[in-house]
C-alpha atoms as a PDB file:
ATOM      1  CA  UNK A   1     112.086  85.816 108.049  1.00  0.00           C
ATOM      2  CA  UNK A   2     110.758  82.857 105.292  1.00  0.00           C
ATOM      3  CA  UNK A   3     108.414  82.118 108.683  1.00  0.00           C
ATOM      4  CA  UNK A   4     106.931  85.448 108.733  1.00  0.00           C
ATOM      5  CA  UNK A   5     106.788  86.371 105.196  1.00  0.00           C
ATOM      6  CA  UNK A   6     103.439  85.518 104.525  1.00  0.00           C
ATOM      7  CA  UNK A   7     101.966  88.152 107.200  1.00  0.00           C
ATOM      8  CA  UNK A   8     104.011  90.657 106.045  1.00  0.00           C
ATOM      9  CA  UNK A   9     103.134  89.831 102.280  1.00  0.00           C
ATOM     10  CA  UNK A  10      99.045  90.045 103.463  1.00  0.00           C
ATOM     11  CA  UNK A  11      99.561  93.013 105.664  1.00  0.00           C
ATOM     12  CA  UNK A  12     101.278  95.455 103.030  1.00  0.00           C
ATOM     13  CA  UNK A  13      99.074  93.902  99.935  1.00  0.00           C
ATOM     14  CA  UNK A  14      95.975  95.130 101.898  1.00  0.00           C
ATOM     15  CA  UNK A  15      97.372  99.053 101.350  1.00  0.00           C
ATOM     16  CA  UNK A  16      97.068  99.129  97.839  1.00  0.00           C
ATOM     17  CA  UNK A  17      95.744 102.928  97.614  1.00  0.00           C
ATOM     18  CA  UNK A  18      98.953 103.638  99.588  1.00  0.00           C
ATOM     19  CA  UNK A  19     101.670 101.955  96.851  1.00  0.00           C
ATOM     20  CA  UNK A  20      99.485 103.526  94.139  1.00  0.00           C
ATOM     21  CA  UNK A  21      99.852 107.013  95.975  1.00  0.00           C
ATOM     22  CA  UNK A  22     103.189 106.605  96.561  1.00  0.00           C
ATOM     23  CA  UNK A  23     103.820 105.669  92.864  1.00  0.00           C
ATOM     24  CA  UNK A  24     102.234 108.540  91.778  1.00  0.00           C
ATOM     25  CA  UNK A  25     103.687 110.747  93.862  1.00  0.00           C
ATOM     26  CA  UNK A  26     107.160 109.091  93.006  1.00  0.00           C
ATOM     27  CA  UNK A  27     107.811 109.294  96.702  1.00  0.00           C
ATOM     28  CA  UNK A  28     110.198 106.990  98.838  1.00  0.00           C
ATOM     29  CA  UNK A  29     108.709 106.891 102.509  1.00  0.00           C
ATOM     30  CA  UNK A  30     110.665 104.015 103.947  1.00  0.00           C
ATOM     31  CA  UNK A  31     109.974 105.342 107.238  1.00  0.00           C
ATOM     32  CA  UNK A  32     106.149 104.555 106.847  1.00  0.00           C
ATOM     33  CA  UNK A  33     107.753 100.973 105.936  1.00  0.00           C
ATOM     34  CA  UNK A  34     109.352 100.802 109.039  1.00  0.00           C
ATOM     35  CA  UNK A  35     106.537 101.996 110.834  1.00  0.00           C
ATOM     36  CA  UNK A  36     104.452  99.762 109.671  1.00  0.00           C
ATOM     37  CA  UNK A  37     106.476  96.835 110.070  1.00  0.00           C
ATOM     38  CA  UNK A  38     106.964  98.143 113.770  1.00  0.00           C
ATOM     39  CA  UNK A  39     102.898  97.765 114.186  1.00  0.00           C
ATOM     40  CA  UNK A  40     102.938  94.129 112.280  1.00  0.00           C
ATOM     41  CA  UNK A  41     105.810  92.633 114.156  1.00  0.00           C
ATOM     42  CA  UNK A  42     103.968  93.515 117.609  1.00  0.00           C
ATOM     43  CA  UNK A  43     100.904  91.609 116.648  1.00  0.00           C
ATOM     44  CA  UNK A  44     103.041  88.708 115.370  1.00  0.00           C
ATOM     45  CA  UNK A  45     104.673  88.874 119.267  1.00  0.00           C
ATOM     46  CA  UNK A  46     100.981  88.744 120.347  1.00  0.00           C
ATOM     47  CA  UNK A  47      99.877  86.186 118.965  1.00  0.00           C
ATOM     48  CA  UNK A  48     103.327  84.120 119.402  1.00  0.00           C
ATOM     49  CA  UNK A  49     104.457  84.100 116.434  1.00  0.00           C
ATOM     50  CA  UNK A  50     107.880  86.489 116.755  1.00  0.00           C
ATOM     51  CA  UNK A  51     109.612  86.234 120.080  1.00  0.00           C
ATOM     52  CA  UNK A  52     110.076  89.904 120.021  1.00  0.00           C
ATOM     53  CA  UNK A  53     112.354  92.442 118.220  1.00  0.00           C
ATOM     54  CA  UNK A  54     114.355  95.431 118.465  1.00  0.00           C
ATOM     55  CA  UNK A  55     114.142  98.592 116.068  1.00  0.00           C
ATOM     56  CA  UNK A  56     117.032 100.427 114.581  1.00  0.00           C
ATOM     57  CA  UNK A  57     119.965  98.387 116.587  1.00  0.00           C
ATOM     58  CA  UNK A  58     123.322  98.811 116.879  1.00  0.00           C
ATOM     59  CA  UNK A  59     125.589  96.088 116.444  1.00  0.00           C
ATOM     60  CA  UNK A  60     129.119  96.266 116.488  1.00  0.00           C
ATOM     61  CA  UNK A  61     131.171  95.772 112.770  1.00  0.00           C
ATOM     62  CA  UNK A  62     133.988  93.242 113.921  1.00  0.00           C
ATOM     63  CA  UNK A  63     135.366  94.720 110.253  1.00  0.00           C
ATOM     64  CA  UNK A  64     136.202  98.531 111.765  1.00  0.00           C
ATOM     65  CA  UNK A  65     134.993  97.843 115.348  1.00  0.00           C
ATOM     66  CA  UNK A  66     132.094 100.681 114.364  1.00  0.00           C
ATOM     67  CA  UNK A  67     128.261 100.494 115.506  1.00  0.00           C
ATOM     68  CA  UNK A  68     126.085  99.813 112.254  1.00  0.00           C
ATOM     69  CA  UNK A  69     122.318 100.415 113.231  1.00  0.00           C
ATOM     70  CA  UNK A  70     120.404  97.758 111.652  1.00  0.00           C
ATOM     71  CA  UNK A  71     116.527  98.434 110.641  1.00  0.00           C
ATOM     72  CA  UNK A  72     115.200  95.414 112.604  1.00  0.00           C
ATOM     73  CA  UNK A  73     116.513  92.309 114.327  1.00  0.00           C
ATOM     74  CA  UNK A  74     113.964  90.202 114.531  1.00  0.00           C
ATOM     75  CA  UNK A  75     113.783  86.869 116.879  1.00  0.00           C
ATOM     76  CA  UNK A  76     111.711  83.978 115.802  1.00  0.00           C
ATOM     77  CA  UNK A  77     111.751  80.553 116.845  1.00  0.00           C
ATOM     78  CA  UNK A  78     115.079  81.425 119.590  1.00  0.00           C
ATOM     79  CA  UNK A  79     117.017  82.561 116.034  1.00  0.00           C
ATOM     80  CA  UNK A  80     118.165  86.203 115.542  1.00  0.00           C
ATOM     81  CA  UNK A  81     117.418  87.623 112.443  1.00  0.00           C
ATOM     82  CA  UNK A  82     118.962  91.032 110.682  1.00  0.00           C
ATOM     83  CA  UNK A  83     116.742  92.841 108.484  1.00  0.00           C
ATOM     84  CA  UNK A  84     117.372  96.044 106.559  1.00  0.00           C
ATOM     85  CA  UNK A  85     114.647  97.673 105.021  1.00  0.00           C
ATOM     86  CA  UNK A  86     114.762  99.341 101.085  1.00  0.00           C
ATOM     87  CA  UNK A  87     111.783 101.795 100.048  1.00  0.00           C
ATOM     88  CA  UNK A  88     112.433 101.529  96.132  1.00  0.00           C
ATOM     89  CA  UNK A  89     109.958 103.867  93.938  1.00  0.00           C
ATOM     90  CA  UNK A  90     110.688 103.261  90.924  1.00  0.00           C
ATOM     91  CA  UNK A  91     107.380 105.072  88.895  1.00  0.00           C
ATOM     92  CA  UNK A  92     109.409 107.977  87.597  1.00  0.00           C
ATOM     93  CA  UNK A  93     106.075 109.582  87.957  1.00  0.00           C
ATOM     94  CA  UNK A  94     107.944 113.058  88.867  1.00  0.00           C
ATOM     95  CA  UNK A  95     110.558 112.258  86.004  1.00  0.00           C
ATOM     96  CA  UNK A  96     113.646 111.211  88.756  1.00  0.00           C
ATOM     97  CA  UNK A  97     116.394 109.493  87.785  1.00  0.00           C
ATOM     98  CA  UNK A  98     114.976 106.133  89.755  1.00  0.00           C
ATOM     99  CA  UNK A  99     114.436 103.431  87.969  1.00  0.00           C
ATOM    100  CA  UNK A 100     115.188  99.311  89.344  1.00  0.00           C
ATOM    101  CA  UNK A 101     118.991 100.258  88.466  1.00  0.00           C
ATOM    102  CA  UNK A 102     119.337 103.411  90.197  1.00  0.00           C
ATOM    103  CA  UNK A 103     119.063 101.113  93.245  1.00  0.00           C
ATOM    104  CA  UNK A 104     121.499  98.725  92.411  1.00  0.00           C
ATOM    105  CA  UNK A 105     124.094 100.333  92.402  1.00  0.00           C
ATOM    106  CA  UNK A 106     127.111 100.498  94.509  1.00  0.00           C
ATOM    107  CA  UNK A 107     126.247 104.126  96.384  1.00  0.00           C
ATOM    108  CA  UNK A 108     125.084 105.102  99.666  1.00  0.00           C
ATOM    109  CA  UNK A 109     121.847 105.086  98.317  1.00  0.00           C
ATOM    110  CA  UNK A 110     121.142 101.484  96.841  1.00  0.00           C
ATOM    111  CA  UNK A 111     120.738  98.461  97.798  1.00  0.00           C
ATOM    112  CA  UNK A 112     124.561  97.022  97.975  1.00  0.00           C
ATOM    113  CA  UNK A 113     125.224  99.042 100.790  1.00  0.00           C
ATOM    114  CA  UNK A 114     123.005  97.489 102.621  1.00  0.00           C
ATOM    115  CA  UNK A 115     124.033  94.199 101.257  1.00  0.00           C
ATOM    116  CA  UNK A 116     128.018  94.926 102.146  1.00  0.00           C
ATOM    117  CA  UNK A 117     126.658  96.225 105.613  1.00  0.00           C
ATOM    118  CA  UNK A 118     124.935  93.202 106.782  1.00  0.00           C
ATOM    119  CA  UNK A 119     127.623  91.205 105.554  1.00  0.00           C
ATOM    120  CA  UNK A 120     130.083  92.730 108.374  1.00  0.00           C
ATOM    121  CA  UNK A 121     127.852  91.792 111.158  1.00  0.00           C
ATOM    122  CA  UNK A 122     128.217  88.557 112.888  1.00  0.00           C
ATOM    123  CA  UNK A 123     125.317  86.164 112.547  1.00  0.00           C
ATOM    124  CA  UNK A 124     123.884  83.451 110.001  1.00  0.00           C
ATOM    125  CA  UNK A 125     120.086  84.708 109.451  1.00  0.00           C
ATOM    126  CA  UNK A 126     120.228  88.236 107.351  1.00  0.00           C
ATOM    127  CA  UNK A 127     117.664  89.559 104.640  1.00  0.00           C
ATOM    128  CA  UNK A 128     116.993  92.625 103.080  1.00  0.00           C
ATOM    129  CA  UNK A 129     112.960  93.539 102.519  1.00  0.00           C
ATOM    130  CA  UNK A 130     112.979  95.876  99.523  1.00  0.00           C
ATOM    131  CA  UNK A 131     109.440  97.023  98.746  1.00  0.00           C
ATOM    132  CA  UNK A 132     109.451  98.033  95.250  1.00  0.00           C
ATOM    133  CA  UNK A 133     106.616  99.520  93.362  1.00  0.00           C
ATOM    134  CA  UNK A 134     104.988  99.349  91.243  1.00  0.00           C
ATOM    135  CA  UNK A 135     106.528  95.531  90.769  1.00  0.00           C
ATOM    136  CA  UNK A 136     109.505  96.039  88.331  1.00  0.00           C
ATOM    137  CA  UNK A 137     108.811  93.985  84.712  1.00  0.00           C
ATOM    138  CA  UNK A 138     110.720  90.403  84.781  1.00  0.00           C
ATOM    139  CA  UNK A 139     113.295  91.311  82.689  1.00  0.00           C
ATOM    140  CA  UNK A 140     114.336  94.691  84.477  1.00  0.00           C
ATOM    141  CA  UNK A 141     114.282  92.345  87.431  1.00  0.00           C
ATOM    142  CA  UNK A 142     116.723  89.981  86.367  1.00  0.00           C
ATOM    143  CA  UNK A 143     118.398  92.403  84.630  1.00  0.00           C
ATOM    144  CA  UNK A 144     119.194  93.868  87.956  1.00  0.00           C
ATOM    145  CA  UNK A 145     119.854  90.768  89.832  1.00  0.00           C
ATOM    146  CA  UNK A 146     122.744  89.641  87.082  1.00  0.00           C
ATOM    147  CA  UNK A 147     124.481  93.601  87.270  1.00  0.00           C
ATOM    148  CA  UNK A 148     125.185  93.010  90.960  1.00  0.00           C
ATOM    149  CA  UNK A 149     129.025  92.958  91.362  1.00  0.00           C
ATOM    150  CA  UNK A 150     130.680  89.567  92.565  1.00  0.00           C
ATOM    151  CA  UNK A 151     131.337  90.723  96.452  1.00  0.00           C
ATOM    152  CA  UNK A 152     127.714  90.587  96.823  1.00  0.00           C
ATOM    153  CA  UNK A 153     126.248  87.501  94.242  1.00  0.00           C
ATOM    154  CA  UNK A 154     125.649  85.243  97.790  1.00  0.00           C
ATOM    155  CA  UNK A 155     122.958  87.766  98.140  1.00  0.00           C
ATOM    156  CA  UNK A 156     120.060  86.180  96.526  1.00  0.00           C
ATOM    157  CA  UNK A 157     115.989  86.945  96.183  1.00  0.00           C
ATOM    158  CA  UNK A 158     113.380  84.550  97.571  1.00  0.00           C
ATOM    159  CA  UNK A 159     110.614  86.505  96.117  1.00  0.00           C
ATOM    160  CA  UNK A 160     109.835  86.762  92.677  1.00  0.00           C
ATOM    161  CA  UNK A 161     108.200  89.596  91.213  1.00  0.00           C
ATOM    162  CA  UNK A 162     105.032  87.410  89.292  1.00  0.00           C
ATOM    163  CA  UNK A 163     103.936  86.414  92.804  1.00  0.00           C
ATOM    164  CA  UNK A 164     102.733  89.938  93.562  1.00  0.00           C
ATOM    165  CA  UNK A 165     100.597  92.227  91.981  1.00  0.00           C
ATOM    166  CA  UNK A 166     101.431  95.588  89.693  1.00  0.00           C
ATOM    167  CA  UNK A 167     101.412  97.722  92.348  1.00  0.00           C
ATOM    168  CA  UNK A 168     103.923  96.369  94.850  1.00  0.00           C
ATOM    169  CA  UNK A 169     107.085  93.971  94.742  1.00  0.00           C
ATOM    170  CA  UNK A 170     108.360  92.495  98.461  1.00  0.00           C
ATOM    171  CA  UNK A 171     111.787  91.788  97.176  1.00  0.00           C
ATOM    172  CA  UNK A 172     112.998  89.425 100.375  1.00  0.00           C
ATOM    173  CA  UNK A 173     117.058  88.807  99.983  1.00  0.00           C
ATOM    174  CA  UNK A 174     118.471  86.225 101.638  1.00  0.00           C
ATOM    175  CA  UNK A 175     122.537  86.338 102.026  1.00  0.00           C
END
């Protein structure tokens, strides 16, 4: 995913007036994520630069033996990559509860689950896109980052939050 970052950095940095609307709106719309990503990841088989992809596929947990749908897996370069993705408003425009924190937490809403899910599946190349906006303060960010319990501390960012502008945050994870 390191490979493509770039385009997907450029491609969502281009929809400001979206991230500000959703901010204001205090709205999580991670299918329009997903959507989008759909429309970027065909280009990037286009022009040769993905080998292709699947959306939303199941992969069988050799943990339970259960199918866990997975947001994207992603080939590039003959390497299979798992990719969750994380829509993570946290403008508290509409006064919600929803701050960085609220999503790392250890729910079926935040980010660990999606952490502790990718960690059943088979397979060396797994990340976690988070778009968070507006982009969360450095401290809140690390803040964050140290509060996530010890079963999940391989899970690491690659992004940094003062490589991005106000209004939006790609938080890549890398396990």
């Amino acid at each position: 995913m390191n490979a493509i970052l770039p385009y997907i950095k450029e491609w969502f940095l281009q929809k400001e007036e979206y991230f500000v609307a959703f901010s204001e709106a205090d709205s999580r719309v991670e299918g329009w994520f997903k959507a989008e990503l759909l429309v970027l990841l065909s280009k990037l088989v286009r022009q040769g630069l993905v080998d292709g992809f699947e959306r939303e596929t199941k992969i069988i947990s050799p943990k339970d033996a259960k199918r866990k749908q997975i947001d994207f897996r992603v080939r590039i370069q003959g390497k299979i990559h798992l990719c969750e993705l994380k829509a993570i408003c946290i403008s508290q425009a509409a006064g919600t509860p929803r701050n960085l924190h609220f999503y790392f937490r250890d729910d079926n809403v935040g980010i660990i689950k999606d952490f502790k899910k990718l960690d059943e599946l088979p397979g060396q190349n797994k990340w976690v896109l988070g778009f968070t906006y507006p982009s969360p303060e450095l401290k809140e960010w690390h803040k964050a980052i140290s509060s996530l319990p010890n079963a999940v501390k391989h899970w690491q960012p690659v992004t940094r939050p003062q490589d991005f502008p106000e209004f939006l945050f790609l938080a890549l994870w890398e396990a």
